[in-house]
Structure formats: structure tokens, C-alpha cells
Protein backbone atom coordinates (compact mmCIF):
# COMPACT_ATOMS: atom_id res chain seq x y z
CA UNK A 1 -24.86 18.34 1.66
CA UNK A 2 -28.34 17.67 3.26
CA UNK A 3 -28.55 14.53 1.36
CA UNK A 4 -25.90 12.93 4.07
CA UNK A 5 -28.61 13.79 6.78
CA UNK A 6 -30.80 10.39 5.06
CA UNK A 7 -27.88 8.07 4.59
CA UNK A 8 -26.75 6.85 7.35
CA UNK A 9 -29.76 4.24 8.41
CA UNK A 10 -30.15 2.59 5.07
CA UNK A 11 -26.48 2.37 4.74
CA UNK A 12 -25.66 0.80 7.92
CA UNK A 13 -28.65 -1.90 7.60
CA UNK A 14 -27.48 -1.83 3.89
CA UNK A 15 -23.61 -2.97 5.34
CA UNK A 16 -24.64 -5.18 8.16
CA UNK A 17 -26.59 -7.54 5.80
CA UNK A 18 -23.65 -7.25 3.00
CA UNK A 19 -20.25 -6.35 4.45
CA UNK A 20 -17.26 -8.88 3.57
CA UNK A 21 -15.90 -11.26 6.33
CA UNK A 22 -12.22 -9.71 7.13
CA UNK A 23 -10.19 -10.74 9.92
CA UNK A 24 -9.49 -7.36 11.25
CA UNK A 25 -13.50 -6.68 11.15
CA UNK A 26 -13.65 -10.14 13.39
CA UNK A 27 -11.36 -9.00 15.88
CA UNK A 28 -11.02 -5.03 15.74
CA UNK A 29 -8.33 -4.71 18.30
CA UNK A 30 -6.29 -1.34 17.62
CA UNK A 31 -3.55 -2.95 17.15
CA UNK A 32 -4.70 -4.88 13.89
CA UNK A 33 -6.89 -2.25 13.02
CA UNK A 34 -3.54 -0.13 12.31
CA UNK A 35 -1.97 -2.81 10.61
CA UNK A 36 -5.04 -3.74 8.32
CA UNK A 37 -5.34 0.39 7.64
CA UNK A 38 -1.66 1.04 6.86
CA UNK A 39 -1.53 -2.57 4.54
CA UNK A 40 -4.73 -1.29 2.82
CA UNK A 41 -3.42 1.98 1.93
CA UNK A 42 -2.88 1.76 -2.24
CA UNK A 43 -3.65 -1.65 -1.87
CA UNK A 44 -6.70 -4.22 -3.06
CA UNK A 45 -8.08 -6.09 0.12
CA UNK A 46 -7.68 -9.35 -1.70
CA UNK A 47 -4.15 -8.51 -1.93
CA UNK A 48 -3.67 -7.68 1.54
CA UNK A 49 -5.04 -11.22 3.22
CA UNK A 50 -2.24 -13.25 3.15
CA UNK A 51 0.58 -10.58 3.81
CA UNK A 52 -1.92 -9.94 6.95
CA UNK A 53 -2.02 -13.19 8.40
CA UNK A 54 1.87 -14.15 7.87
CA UNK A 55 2.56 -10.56 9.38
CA UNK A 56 0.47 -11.27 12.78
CA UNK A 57 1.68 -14.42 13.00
CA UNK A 58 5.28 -12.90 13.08
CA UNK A 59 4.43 -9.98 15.11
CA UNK A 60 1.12 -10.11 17.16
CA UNK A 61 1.90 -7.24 19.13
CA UNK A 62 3.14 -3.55 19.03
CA UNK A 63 6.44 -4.93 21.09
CA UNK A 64 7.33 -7.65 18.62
CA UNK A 65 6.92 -5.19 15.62
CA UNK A 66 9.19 -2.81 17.64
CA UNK A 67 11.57 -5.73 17.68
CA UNK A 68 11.72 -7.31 14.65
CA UNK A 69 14.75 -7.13 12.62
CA UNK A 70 14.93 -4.81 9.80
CA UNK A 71 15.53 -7.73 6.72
CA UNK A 72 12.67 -9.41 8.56
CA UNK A 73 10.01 -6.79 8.23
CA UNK A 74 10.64 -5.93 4.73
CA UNK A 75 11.24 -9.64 3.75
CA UNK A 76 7.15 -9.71 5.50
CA UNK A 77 6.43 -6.71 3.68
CA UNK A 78 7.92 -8.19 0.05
CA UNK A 79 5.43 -7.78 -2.77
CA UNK A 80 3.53 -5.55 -1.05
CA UNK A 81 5.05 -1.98 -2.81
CA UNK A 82 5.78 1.43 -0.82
CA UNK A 83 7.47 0.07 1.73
CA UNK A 84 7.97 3.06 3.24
CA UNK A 85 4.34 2.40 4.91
CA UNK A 86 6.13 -0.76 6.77
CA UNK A 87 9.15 0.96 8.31
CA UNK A 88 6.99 3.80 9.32
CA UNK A 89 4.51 1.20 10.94
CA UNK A 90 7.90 -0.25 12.99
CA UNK A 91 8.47 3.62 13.64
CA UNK A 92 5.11 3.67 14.98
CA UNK A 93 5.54 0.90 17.30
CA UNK A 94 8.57 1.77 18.97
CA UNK A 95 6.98 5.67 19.40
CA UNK A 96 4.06 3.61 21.27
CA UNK A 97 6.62 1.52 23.40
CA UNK A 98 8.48 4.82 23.74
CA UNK A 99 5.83 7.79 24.23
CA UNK A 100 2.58 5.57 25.44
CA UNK A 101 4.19 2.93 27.66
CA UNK A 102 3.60 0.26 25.00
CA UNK A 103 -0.17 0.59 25.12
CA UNK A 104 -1.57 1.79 21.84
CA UNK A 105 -3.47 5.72 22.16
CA UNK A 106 -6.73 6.50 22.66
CA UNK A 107 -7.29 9.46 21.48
CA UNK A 108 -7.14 10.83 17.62
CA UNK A 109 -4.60 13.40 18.45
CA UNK A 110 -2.31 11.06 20.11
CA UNK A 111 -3.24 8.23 17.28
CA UNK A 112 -2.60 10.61 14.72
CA UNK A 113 1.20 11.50 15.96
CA UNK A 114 2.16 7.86 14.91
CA UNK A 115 4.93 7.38 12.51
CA UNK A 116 2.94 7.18 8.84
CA UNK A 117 -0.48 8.06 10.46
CA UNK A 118 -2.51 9.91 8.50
CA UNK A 119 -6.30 11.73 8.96
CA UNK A 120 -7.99 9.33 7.41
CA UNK A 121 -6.00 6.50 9.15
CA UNK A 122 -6.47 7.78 13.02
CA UNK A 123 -10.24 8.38 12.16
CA UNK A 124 -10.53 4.63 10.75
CA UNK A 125 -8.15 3.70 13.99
CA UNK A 126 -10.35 5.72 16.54
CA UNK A 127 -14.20 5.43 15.35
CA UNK A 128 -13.49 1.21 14.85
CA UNK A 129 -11.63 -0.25 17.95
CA UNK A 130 -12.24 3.14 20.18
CA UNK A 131 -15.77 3.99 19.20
CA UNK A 132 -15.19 7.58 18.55
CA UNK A 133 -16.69 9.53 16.42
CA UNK A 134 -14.59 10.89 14.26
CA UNK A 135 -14.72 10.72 10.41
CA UNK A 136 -12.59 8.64 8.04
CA UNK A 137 -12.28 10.26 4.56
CA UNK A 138 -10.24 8.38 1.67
CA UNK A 139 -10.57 7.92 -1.90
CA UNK A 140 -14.12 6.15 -1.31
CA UNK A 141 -15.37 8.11 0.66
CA UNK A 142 -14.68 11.29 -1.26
CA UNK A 143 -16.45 9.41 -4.38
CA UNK A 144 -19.27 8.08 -2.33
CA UNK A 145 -20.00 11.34 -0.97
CA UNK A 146 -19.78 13.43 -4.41
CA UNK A 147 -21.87 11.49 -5.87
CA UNK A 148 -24.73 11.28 -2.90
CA UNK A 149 -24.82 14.81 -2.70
CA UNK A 150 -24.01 15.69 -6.39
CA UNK A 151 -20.75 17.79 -5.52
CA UNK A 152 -18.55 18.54 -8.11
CA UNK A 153 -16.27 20.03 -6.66
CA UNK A 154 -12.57 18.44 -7.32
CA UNK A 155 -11.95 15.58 -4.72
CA UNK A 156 -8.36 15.49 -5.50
CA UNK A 157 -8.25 18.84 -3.25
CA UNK A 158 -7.58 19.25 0.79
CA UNK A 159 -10.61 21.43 0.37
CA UNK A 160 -12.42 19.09 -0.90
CA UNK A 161 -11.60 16.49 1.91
CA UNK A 162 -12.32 18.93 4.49
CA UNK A 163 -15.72 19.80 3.46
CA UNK A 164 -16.59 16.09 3.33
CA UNK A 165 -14.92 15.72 6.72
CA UNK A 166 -16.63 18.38 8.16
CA UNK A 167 -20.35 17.81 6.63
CA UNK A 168 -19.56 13.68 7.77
CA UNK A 169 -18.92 14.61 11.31
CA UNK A 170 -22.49 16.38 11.48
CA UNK A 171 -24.36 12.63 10.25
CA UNK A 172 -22.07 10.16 11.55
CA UNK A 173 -23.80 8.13 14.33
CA UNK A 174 -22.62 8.29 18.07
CA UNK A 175 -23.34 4.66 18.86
CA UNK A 176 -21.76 3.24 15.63
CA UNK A 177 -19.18 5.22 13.73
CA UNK A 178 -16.95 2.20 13.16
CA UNK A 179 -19.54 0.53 11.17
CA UNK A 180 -20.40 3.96 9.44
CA UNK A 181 -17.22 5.02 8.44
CA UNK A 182 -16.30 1.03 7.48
CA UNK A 183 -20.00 1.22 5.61
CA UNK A 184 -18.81 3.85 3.55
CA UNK A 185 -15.66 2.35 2.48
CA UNK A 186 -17.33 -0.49 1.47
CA UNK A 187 -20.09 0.90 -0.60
CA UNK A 188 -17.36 2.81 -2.32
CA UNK A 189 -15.23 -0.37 -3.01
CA UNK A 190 -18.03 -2.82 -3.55
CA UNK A 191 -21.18 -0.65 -5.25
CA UNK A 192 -20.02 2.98 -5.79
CA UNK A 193 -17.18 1.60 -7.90
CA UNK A 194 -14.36 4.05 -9.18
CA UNK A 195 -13.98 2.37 -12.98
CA UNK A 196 -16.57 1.78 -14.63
CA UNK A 197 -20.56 2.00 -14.21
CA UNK A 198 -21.45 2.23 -10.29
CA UNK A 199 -24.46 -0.64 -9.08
CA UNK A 200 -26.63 1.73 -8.55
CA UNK A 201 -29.47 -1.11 -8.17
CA UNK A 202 -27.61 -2.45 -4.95
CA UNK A 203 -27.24 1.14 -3.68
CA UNK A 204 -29.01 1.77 0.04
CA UNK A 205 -28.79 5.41 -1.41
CA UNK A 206 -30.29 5.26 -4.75
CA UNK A 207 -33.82 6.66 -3.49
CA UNK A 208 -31.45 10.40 -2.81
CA UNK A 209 -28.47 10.25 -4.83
CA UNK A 210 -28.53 13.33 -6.54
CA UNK A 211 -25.90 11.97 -9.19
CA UNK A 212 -28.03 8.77 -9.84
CA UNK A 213 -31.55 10.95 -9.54
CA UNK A 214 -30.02 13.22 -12.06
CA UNK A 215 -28.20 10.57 -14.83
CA UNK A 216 -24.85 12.19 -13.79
CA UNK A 217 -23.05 9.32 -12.18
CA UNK A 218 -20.18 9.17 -15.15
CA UNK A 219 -19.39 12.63 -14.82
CA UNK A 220 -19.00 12.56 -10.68
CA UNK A 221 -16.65 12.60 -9.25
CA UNK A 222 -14.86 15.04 -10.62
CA UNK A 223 -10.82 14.44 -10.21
CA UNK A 224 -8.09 16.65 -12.05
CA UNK A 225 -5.81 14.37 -13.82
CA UNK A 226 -2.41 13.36 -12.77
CA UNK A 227 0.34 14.52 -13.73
CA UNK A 228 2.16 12.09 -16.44
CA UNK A 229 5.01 10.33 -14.75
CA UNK A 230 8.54 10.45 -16.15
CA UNK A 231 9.86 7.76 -17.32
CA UNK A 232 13.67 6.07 -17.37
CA UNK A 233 15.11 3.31 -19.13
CA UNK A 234 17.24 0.68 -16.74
CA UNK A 235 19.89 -1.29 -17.65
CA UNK A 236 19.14 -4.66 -15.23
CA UNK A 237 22.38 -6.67 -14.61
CA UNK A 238 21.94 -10.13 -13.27
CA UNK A 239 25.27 -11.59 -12.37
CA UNK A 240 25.77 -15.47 -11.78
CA UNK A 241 28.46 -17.55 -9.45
CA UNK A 242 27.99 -21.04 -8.65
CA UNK A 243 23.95 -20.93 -8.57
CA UNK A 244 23.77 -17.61 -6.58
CA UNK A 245 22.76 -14.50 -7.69
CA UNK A 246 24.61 -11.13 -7.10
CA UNK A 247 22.20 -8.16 -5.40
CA UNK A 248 22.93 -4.52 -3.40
CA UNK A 249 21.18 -2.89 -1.19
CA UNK A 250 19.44 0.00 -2.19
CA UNK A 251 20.19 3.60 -0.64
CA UNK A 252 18.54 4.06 3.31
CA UNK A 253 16.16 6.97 1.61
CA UNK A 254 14.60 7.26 -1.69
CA UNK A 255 12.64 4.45 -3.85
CA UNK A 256 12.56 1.37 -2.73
CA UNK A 257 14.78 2.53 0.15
CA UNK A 258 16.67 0.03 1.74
CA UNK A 259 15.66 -3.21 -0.29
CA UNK A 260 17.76 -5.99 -2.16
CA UNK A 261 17.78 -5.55 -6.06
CA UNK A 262 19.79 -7.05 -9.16
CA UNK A 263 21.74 -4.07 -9.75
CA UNK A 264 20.82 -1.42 -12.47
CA UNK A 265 21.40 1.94 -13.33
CA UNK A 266 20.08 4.25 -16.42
CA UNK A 267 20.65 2.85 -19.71
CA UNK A 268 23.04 5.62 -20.74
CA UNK A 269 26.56 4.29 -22.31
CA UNK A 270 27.66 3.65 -19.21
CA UNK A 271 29.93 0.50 -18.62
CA UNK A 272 28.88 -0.07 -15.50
CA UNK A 273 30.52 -3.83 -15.28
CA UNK A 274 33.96 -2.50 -15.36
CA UNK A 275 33.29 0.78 -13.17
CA UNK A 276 32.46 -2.09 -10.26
CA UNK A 277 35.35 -3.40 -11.20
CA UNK A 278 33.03 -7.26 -12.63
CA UNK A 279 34.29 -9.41 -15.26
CA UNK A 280 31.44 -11.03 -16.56
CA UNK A 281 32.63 -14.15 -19.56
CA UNK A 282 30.17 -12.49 -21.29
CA UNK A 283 26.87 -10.52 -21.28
CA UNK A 284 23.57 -11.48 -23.05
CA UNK A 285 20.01 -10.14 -22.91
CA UNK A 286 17.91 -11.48 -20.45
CA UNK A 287 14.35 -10.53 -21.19
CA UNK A 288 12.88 -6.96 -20.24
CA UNK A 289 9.84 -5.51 -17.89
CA UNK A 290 8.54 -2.60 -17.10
CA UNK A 291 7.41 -1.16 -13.53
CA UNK A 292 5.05 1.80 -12.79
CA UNK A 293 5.50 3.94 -9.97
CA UNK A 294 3.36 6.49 -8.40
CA UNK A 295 5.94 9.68 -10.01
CA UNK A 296 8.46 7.25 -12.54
CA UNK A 297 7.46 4.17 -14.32
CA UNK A 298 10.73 1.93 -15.67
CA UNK A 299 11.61 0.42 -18.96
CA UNK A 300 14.20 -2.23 -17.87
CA UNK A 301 16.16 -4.59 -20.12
CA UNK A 302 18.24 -7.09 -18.30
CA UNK A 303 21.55 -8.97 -18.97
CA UNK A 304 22.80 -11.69 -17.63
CA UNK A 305 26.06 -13.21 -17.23
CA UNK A 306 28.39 -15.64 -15.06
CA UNK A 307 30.99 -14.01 -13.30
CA UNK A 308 34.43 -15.59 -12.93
CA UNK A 309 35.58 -14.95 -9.71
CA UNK A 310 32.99 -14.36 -6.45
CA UNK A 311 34.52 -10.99 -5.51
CA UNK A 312 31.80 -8.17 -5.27
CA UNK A 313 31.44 -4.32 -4.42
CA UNK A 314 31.23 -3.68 -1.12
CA UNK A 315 27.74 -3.73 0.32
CA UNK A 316 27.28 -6.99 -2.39
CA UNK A 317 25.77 -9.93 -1.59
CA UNK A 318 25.43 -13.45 -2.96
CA UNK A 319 21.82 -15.16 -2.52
CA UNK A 320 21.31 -18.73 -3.53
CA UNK A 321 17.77 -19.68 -3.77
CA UNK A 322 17.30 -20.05 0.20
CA UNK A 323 18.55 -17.02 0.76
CA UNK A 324 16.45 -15.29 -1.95
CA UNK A 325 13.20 -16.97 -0.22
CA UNK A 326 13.80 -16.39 3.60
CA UNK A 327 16.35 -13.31 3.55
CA UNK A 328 16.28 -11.01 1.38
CA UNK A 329 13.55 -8.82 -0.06
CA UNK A 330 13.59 -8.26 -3.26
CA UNK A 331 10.73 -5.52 -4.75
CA UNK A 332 8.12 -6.60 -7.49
CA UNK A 333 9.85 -3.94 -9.77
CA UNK A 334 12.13 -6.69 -10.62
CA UNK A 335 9.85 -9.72 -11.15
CA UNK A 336 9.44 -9.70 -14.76
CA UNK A 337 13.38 -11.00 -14.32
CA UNK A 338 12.08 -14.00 -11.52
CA UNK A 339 12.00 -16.45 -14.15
CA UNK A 340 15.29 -15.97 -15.66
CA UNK A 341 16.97 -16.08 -12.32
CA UNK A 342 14.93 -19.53 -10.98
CA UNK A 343 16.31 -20.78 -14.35
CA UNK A 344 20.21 -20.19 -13.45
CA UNK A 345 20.00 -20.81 -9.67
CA UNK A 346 17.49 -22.98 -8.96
CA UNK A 347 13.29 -22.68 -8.01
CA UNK A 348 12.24 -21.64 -5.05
């Protein structure tokens, strides 16, 4: 990989002229460094933003994330998807007010103990707010690097990411590996795109990029293909009482672990009204979605009905609109139903 030994000059004049203005770039504290890294993680930036600012504002430090109530953090965390990624970031914080005295670690082997901390997210963590220089390899990364050095080796592979890893530590600069590893994240999100034709024009590496030198950049990288994902048909019950709605908690471990839903189960025969012992007057369809996971993807068809008496399964709750806006987190699996439920209880 001896074209990595030219890139890192013209890509880190290349980023400081063109890098987006991000609020955890402003201010690259660890602290929201790790909480930028963890949000961004299967996640656009332009999605992350908002949920970044309301989620400093409500915790600003590792001790107030240790803190903060459970329904509070996911309620922050709502719309966001794998939600694991925020209760391991709470696990995170109480390990550092635990193991590290409250102050957040220095070092990439203590940094990369943390609850949900990965390689690539202690090497982000410990080259940008400690200055170490340590590599950060994700997704573009991998693709930026392929394609520089005309690899074709599968990226999808830990062999893969530990060649990269290795050959990155031998170019990455001593006096700025923040901005390096940060530059090559954002030539891989901004230039060396992953759908579609990369801008090769705009690319500080163009002049040695084997895969652009040698017409190959639509065949590189080279990624084996997913599996396909199963998929399950959902029956989506949306039960009504004087302008609430009914939802359950979802199990402490699994999908969507731990988060409010309308309650469903697989469209099998079942009647699942009467199991949980619910008399709905009657039961009409209610529209339908569909929701893609990383492993399952969902076919849901809802029903709807008002339910004469408020008595619920334990574990039950009602939620009028209020409760529905500040309380309880409800996943974006279920938004295709938002409308339908605004209708019956009111807009938020």
C-alpha cells in the first residue's frame, strides 16, 4: 500500500480548506467526541444534529448521562434506531464514574473497555480530543483506502480491516492524527462516495489513485453481499380509550429492547385480543408499513379499535398525546401508524 505513503499532505490541506462545520469538530472535548462517534454509528450526520444538541443540552457531562433516567434517555434517543448504542453509552458513563473516577480515559486500551466501544470508535476517541496516533478504520475508510491503493481484497473482512489498520498506522501523522483520521472519513462521505460515481475531480488523491489511474473505481471496493434478511408479517393493534392510546413495553433484551410500542405479534391466526383478555367494539384496518432491520425487515398491517373498558395487561400503559411526546419512546418501526393515531387522540 505505498500509495498511502503520498496521501496524507494533500489530504489534510485538501480537508482543512473543505471539511463541514460540526459542533463536535468546534469543541472536540472527549466527552462529545464519544457521543458524536457512538450517534454517528449507522447514522447520516445530517440526521444526527439535532438529536446531538437536545442530548447535550440534557446531559453535558459523563455524570448526568450516568444519571439520567432510563425513559429519559431513550425518549432522547427516539428516532434515532439501535438503541442499543444509547444504553451502552449510559453503560459507558457509569463504568467511567465507576472505574476512572468520573474522568473520561486517556489511553486507547482503557477507551476501548467502554460499554459499546469499538476499534474504530477508541481510535476516532483517542487520535481527536487526545492527539494520539492511533488509526480509525470504518466503512469509509476501508473504501477510501481500497480504492487509493487499488486493493481488492474484500473489506467486509477483519482481515481486511487489519491490513488497512496496520498499513494507516505507518502514514498517519504524529502532530495531526485527529484531522487525518477525521480527513479520511470525510473524503469517504463527501468525495469517495459509496453509491454511485465517486468525485474524482475534487479528489486530493486523484494524481495516485490506482483505482481512478486505472478506470476501476466501479468495481472497488470489493464487498461480499449480505445476506438477505428474513422477513415477518405483524399484526399491529392500536387500541383506543378516551383519546389515549394503549402501548407495552418491549422485552429488556432483544429488538428494540426495552421501548414503548402499539402491540403486535406475527400475523399467524392468532386471536391475540381475547388471549389479553381486550374487548375491542370492533376491529378495522388501519393502514400498513413496513420497517427494515439490519437481520428482519417487517410487513405490518394495523387495526384499530376502541376499547370498552380501560383495563389492560399488566405492564400496559395508556398515553394521551402528552404522554406520547415527553414520556414514552416509541421506535420509527411504527411510524407509518403516527398518523392514524394523531387522528384518534389528538396532534402532538
Amino acid at each position: 500500500m505505498t500509495e498511502l505513503e503520498q496521501l496524507p499532505i494533500p489530504l489534510l490541506l485538501w480537508y482543512r480548506e473543505n471539511a463541514r462545520v460540526l459542533p463536535w469538530r468546534s469543541h472536540p472535548t472527549p466527552y462529545r467526541v464519544w457521543v458524536s462517534e457512538i450517534m454517528l454509528q449507522q447514522t447520516r450526520v445530517a440526521a444526527v444534529l439535532d438529536y446531538y444538541r437536545r442530548f447535550l443540552e440534557a446531559a453535558p457531562t459523563v455524570a448526568e448521562l450516568a444519571a439520567l433516567p432510563e425513559d429519559q434517555l431513550m425518549k432522547l434517543w427516539q428516532g434515532l434506531g439501535y438503541y442499543s448504542r444509547a444504553r451502552n453509552l449510559q453503560k459507558a458513563a457509569r463504568q467511567i464514574m465507576e472505574q476512572f473516577d468520573g474522568t473520561f480515559p486517556n489511553t486507547y486500551e482503557d477507551i476501548r473497555s467502554l460499554a459499546g466501544v469499538g476499534d474504530y470508535t477508541a481510535g476516532a476517541i483517542s487520535s481527536i480530543a487526545f492527539g494520539l496516533p492511533v488509526p480509525a478504520v470504518d466503512g469509509n475508510v476501508l473504501r477510501v483506502t481500497a480504492r487509493v491503493c487499488g486493493d481488492d481484497g474484500d473489506i467486509t473482512t477483519p482481515a481486511m480491516k487489519k491490513k488497512v489498520t496496520q498499513a494507516l498506522a505507518q502514514v498517519i501523522p504524529l502532530d495531526a492524527p485527529g484531522d487525518f483520521n477525521q480527513a479520511m472519513m470525510e473524503l469517504g462521505a463527501t468525495v469517495c462516495l459509496p453509491n454511485g460515481a465517486p468525485l474524482c475531480e475534487k479528489c486530493p488523491a486523484a494524481a495516485f489513485c490506482r483505482a481512478y489511474q486505472e478506470g476501476r473505481t466501479g468495481e472497488l471496493p470489493v464487498k461480499a453481499p449480505k445476506k438477505a434478511r428474513r422477513t415477518e408479517a405483524r399484526t399491529v393493534y392500536l387500541f383506543f380509550y378516551e383519546n389515549q392510546v394503549a402501548l407495552r413495553r418491549r422485552p429488556d433484551k432483544g429488538l428494540l429492547a426495552g421501548l414503548w410500542e402499539y402491540p403486535n405479534e406475527l400475523s399467524d391466526g392468532t386471536d391475540w385480543p381475547a388471549l389479553w383478555g381486550l374487548s375491542p367494539r370492533t376491529l378495522e384496518r388501519a393502514g400498513t408499513g413496513r420497517h427494515i432491520f439490519t437481520h428482519i425487515e417487517w410487513h405490518m398491517t394495523a387495526l384499530s379499535g376502541e376499547l370498552e373498558a380501560p383495563g389492560l395487561p399488566d405492564g400496559w400503559v395508556w398515553a394521551d398525546r402528552a404522554a406520547l411526546r415527553d414520556a414514552y419512546a416509541v421506535p420509527n418501526a411504527f411510524r407509518s401508524f403516527a398518523d392514524r393515531v394523531a387522528d384518534r387522540i389528538g396532534r402532538l
